[in-house]
C-alpha atoms as a PDB file:
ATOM      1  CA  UNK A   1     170.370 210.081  72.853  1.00  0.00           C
ATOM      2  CA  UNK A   2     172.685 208.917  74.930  1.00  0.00           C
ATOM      3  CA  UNK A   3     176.537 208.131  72.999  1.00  0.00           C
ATOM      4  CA  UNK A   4     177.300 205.170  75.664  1.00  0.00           C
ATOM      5  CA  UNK A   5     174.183 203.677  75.123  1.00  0.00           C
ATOM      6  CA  UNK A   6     174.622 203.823  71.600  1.00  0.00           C
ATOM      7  CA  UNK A   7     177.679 202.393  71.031  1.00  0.00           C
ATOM      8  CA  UNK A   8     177.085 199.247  73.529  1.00  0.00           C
ATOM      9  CA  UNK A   9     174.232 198.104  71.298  1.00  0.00           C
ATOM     10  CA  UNK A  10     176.010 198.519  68.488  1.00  0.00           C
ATOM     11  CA  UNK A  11     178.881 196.306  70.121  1.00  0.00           C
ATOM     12  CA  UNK A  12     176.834 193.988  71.371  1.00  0.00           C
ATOM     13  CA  UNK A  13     174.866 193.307  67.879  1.00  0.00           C
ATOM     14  CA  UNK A  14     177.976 193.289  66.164  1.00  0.00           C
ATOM     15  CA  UNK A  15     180.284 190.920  68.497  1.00  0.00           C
ATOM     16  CA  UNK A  16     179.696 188.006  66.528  1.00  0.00           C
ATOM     17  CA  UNK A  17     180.986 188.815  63.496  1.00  0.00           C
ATOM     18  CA  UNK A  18     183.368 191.397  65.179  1.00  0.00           C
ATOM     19  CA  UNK A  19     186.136 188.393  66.177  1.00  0.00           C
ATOM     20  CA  UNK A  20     187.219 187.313  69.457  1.00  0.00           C
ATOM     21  CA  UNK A  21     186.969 190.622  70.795  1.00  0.00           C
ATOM     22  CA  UNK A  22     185.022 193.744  69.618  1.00  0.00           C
ATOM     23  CA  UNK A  23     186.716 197.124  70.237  1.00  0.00           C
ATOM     24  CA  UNK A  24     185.075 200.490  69.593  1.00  0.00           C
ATOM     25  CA  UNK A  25     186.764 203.536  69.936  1.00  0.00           C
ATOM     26  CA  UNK A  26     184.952 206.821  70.552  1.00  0.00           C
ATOM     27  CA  UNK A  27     185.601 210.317  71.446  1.00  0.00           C
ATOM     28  CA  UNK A  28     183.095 211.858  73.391  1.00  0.00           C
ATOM     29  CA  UNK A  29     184.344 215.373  75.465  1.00  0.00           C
ATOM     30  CA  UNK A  30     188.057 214.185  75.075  1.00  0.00           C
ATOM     31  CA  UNK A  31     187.344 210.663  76.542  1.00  0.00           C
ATOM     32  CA  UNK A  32     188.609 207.883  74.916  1.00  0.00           C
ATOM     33  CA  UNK A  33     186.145 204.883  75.430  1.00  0.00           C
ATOM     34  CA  UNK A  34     186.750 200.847  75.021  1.00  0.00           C
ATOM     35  CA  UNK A  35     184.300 198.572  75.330  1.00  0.00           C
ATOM     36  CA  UNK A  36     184.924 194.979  74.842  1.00  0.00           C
ATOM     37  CA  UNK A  37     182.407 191.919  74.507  1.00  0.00           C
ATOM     38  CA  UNK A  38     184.063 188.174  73.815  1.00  0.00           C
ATOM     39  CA  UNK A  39     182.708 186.386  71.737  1.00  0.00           C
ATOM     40  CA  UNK A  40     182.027 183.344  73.503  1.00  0.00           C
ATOM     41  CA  UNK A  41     179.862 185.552  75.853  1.00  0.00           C
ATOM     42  CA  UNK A  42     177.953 186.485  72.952  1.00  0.00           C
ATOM     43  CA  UNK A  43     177.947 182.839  72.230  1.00  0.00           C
ATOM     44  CA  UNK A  44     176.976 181.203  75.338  1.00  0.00           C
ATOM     45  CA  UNK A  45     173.748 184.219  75.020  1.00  0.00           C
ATOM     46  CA  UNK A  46     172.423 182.614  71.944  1.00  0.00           C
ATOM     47  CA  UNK A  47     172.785 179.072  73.336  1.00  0.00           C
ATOM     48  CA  UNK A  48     170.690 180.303  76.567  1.00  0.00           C
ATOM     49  CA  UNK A  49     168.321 181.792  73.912  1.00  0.00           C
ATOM     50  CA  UNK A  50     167.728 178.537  72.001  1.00  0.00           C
ATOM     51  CA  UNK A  51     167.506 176.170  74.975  1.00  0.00           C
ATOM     52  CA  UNK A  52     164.802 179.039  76.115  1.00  0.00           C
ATOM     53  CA  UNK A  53     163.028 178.000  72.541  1.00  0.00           C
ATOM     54  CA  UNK A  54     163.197 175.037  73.392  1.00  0.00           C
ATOM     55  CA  UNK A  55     161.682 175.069  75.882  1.00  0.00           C
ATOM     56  CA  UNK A  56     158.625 177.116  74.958  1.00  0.00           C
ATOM     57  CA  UNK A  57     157.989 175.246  72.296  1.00  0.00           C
ATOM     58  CA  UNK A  58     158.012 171.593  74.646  1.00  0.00           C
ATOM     59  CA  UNK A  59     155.908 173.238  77.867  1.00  0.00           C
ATOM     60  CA  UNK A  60     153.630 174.680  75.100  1.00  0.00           C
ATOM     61  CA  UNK A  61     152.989 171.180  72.897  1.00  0.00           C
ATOM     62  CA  UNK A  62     149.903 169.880  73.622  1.00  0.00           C
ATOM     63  CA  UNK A  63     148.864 166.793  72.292  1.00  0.00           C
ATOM     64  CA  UNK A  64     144.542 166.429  71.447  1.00  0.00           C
ATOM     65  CA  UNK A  65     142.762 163.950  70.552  1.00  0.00           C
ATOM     66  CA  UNK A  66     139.144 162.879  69.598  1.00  0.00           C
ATOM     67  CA  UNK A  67     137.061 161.834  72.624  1.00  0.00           C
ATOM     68  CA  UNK A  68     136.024 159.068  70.658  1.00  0.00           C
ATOM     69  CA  UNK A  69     139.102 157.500  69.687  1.00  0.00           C
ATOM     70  CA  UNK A  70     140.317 154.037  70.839  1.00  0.00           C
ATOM     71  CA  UNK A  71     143.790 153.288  72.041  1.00  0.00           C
ATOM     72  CA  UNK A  72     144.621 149.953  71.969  1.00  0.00           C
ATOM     73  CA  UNK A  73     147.889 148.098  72.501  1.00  0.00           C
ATOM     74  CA  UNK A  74     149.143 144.970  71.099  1.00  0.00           C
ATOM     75  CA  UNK A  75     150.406 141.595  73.181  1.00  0.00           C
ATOM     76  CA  UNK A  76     152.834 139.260  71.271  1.00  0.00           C
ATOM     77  CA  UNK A  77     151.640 136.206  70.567  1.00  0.00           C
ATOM     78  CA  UNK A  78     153.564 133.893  72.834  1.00  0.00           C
ATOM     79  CA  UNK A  79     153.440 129.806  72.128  1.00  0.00           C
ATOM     80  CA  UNK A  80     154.418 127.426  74.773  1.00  0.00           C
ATOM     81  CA  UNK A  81     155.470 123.444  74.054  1.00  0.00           C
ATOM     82  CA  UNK A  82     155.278 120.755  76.688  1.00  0.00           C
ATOM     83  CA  UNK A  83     158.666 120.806  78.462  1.00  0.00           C
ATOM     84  CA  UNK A  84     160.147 116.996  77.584  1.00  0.00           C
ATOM     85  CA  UNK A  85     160.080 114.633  79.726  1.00  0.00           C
ATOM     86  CA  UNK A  86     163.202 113.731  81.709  1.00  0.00           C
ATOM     87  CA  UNK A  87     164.260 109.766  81.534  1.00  0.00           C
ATOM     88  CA  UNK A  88     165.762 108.930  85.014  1.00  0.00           C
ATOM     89  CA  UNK A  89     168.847 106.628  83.739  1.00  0.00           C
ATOM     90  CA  UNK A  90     169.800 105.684  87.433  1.00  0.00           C
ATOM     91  CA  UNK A  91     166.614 103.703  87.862  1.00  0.00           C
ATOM     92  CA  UNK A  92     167.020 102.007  84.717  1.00  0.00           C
ATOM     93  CA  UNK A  93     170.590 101.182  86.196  1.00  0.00           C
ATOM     94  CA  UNK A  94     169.541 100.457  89.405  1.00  0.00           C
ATOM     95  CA  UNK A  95     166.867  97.847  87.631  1.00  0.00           C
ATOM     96  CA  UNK A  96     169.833  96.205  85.816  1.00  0.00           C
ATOM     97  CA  UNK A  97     172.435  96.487  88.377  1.00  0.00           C
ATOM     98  CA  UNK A  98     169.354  94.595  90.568  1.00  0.00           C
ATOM     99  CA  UNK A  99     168.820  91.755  87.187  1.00  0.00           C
ATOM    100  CA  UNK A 100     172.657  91.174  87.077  1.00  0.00           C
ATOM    101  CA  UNK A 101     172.944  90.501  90.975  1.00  0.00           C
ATOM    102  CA  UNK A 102     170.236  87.643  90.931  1.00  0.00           C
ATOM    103  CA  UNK A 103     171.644  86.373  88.201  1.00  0.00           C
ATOM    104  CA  UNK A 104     175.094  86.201  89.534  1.00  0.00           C
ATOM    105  CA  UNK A 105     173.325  84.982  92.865  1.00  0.00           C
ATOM    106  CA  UNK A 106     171.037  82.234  90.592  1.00  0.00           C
ATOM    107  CA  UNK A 107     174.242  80.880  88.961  1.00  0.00           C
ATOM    108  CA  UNK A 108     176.303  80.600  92.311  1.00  0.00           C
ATOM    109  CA  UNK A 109     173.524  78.866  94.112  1.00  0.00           C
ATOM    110  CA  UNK A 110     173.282  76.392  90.852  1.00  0.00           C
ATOM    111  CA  UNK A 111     177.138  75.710  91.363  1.00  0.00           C
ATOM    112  CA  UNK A 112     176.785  75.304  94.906  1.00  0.00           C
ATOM    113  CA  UNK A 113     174.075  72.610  93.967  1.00  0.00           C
ATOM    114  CA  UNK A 114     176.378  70.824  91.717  1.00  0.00           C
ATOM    115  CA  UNK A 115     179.606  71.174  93.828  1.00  0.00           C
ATOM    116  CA  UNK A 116     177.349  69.449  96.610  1.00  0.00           C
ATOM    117  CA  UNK A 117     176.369  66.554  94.032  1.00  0.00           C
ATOM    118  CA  UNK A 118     179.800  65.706  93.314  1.00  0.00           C
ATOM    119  CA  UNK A 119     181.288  66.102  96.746  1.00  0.00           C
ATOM    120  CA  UNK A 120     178.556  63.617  97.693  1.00  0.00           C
ATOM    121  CA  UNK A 121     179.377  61.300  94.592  1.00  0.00           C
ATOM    122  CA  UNK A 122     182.738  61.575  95.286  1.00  0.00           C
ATOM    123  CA  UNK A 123     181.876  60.696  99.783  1.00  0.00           C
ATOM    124  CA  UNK A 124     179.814  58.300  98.322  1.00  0.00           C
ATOM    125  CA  UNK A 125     181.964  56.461  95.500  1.00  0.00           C
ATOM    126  CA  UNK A 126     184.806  56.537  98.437  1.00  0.00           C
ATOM    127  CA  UNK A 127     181.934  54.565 100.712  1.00  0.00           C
ATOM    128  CA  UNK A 128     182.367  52.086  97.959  1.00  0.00           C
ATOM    129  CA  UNK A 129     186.095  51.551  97.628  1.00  0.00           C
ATOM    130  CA  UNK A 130     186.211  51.374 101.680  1.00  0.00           C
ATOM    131  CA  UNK A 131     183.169  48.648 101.494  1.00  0.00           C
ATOM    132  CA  UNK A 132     185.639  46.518  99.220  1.00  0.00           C
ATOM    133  CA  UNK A 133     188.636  46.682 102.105  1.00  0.00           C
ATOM    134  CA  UNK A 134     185.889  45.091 104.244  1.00  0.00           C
ATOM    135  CA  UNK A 135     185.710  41.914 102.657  1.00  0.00           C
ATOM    136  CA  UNK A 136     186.578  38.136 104.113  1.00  0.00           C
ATOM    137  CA  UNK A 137     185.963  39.606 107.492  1.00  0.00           C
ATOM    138  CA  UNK A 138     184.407  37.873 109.869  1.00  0.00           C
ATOM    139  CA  UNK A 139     180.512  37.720 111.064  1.00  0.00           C
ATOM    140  CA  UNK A 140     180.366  37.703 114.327  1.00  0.00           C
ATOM    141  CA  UNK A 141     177.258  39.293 116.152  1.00  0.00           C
ATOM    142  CA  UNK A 142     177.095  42.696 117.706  1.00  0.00           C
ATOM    143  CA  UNK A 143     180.783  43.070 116.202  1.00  0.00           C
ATOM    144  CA  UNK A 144     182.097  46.701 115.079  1.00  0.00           C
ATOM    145  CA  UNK A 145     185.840  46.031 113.678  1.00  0.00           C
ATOM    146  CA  UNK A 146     187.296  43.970 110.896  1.00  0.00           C
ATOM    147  CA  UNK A 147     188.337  41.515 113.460  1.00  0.00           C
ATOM    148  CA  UNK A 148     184.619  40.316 113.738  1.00  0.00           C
ATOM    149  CA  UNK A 149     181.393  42.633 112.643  1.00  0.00           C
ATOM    150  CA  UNK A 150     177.530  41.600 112.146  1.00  0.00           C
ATOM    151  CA  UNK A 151     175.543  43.663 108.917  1.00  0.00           C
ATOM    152  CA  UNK A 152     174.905  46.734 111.000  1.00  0.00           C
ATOM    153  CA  UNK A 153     178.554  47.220 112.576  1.00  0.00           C
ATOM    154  CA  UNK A 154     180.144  46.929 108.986  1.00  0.00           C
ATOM    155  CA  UNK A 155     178.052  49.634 107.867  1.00  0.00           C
ATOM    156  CA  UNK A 156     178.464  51.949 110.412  1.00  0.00           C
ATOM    157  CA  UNK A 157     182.689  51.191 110.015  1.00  0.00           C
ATOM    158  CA  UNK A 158     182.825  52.086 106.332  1.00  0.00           C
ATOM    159  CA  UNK A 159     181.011  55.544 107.242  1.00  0.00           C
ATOM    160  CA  UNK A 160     183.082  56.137 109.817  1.00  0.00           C
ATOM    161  CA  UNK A 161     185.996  55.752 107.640  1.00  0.00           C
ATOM    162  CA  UNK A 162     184.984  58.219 105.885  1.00  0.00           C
ATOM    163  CA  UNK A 163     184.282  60.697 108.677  1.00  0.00           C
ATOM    164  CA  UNK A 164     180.147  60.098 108.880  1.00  0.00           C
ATOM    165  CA  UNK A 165     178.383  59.249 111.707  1.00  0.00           C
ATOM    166  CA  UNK A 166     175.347  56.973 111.768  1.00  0.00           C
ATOM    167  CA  UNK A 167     173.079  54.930 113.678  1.00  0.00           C
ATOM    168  CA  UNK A 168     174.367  51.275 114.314  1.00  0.00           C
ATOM    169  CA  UNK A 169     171.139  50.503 114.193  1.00  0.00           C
ATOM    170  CA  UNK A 170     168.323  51.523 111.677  1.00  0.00           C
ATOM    171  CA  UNK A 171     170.764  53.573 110.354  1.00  0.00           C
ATOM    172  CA  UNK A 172     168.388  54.168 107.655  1.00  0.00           C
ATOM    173  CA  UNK A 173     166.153  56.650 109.575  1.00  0.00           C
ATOM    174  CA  UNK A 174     168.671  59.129 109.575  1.00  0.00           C
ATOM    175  CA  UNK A 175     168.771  59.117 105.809  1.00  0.00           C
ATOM    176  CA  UNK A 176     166.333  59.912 102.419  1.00  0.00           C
ATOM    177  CA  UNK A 177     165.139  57.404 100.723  1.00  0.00           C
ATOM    178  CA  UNK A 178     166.237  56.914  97.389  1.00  0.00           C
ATOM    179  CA  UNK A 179     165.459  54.865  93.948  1.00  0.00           C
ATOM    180  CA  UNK A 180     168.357  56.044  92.091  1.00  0.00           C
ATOM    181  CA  UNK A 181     170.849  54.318  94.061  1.00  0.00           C
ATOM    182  CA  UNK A 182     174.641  55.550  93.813  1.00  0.00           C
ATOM    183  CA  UNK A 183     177.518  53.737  95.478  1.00  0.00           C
ATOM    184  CA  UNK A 184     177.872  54.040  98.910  1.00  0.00           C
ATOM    185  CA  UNK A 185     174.255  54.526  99.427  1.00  0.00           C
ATOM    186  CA  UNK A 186     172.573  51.998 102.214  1.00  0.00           C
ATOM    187  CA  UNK A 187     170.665  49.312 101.238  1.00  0.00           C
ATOM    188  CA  UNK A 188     168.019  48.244 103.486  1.00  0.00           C
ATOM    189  CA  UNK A 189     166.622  44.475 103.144  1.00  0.00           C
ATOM    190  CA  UNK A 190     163.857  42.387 103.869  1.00  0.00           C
ATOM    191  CA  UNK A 191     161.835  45.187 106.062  1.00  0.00           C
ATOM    192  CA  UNK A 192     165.102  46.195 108.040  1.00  0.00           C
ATOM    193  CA  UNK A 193     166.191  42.470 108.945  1.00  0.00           C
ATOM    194  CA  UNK A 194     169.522  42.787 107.025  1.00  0.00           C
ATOM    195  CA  UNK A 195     171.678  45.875 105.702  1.00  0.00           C
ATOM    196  CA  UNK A 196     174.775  46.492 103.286  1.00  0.00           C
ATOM    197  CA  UNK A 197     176.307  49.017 101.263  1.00  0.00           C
ATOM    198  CA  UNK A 198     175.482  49.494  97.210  1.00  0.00           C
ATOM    199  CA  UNK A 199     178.554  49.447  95.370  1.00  0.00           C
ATOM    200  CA  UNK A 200     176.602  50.048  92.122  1.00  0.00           C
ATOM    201  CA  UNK A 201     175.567  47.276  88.889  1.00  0.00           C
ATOM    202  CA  UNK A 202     173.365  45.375  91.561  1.00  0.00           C
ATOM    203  CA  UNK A 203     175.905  44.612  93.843  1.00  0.00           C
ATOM    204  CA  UNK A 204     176.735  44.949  97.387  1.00  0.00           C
ATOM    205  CA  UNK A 205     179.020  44.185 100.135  1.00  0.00           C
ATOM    206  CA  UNK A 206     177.711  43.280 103.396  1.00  0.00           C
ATOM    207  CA  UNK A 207     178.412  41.111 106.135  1.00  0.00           C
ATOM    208  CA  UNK A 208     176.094  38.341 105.779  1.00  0.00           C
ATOM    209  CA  UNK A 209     176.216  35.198 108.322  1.00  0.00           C
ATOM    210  CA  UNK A 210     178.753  33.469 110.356  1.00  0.00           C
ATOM    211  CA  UNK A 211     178.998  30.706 107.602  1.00  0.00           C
ATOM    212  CA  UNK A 212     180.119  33.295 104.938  1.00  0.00           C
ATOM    213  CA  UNK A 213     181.567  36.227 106.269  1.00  0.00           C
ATOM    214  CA  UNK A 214     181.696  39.423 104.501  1.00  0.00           C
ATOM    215  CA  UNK A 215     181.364  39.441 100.631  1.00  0.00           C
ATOM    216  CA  UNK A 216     180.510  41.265  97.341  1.00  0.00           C
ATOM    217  CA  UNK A 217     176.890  39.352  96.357  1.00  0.00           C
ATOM    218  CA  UNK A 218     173.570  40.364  94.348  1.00  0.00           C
ATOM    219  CA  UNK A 219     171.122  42.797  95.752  1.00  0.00           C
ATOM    220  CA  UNK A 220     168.391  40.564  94.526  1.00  0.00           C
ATOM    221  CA  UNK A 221     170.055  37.294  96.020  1.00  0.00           C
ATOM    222  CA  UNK A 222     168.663  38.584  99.621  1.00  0.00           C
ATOM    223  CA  UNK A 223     165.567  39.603  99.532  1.00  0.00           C
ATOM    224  CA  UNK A 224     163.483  42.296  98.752  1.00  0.00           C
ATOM    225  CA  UNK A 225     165.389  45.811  99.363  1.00  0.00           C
ATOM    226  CA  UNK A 226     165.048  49.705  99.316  1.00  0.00           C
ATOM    227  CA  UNK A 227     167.945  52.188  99.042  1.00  0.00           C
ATOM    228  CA  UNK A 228     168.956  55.435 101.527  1.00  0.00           C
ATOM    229  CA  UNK A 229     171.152  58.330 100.737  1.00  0.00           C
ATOM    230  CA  UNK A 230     172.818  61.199 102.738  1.00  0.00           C
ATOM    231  CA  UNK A 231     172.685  63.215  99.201  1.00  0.00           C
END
């Protein structure tokens, strides 16, 4: 048996528990012999030895089963709710935003109406008071001033004053008839043969004949009569 031989085995089964470094001393035909093995050599050999286990044992696994058996796999159960329904606010806006404008609108156009009323109450009430500056004038026929007027011409001056044009004659065609008379509004008598201005209670002013002039007198004292407006 060969000494070297020998003693390497027995260094290299004894390394491990030998320390860091294993030292064997021989004689052998005068020679002096070391041999040395560290022990994470010896180490890293038994790591390389397990891992080769290791191995083994996972190429060599081999999983059987019953050609009858039934492999099945399982699905959660998943449950699914209506997604809610989305309210658009902006068309409920829009709707109100659209309600508040024709209100706004309604109201102006109702105040427009009435402003118109009175600004015609008011022209017409001002018809009136310049009808009444017209008296003890003069008739005189196919007249148009104080200094002499017939029915028609004293109309048409007491609209004029006020800044309206009319008709001299038939004025009332130009107007709407009315039988809720306000002052200032035309009255028309007898089918169109005579015409003053209403000054309200019954009364009117109108030039009337050459014998009396212009004067404040009953609506009924002169016939039969029907009332025009520019309202």
């Amino acid at each position: 048996m060969n000494p070297l031989n020998t003693l390497s085995k027995a260094v290299t089964t004894n390394a491990g528990t030998v320390g860091r470094q294993a030292v064997v001393l021989a004689a052998a035909s005068g020679l002096v012999l070391t041999v040395g093995l560290p022990a994470q050599a010896a180490d890293a050999d038994a790591s390389k030895a397990e891992v080769s286990s290791t191995q083994q044992l996972v190429v060599t696994a081999v999983v059987t089963a019953e050609p009858t058996a039934t492999v099945s796999f399982e699905s959660p159960t998943v449950a699914t709710k209506e997604a809610p329904k989305v309210v658009q606010p902006a068309a409920k806006d829009a709707e109100r935003t659209a309600a508040t404008t024709e209100e706004a609108s309604e109201a102006v156009t109702a105040k427009s109406a009435e402003a118109k009323d009175a600004a015609a109450t008011a022209a017409a009430s001002g018809l009136a008071a310049i009808a009444y500056t017209g008296i003890g004038s003069p008739y005189v026929w196919g007249g148009t001033t104080p200094n002499g007027w017939d029915c028609s011409g004293f109309t048409q001056w007491v609209y004029a004053q006020a800044g309206i044009s009319i008709p001299r004659v038939n004025a009332w065609t130009a107007m709407t008839p009315t039988s809720t008379p306000s002052p200032g509004d035309l009255v028309m008598q007898n089918g169109g043969a005579h015409v003053g201005i209403y000054v309200g209670n019954g009364m009117m002013i109108s030039a009337l004949n050459p014998g009396q002039g212009t004067l404040l007198h009953s609506v009924a004292s002169t016939g039969t009569s029907s009332f025009y407006t520019l309202r």
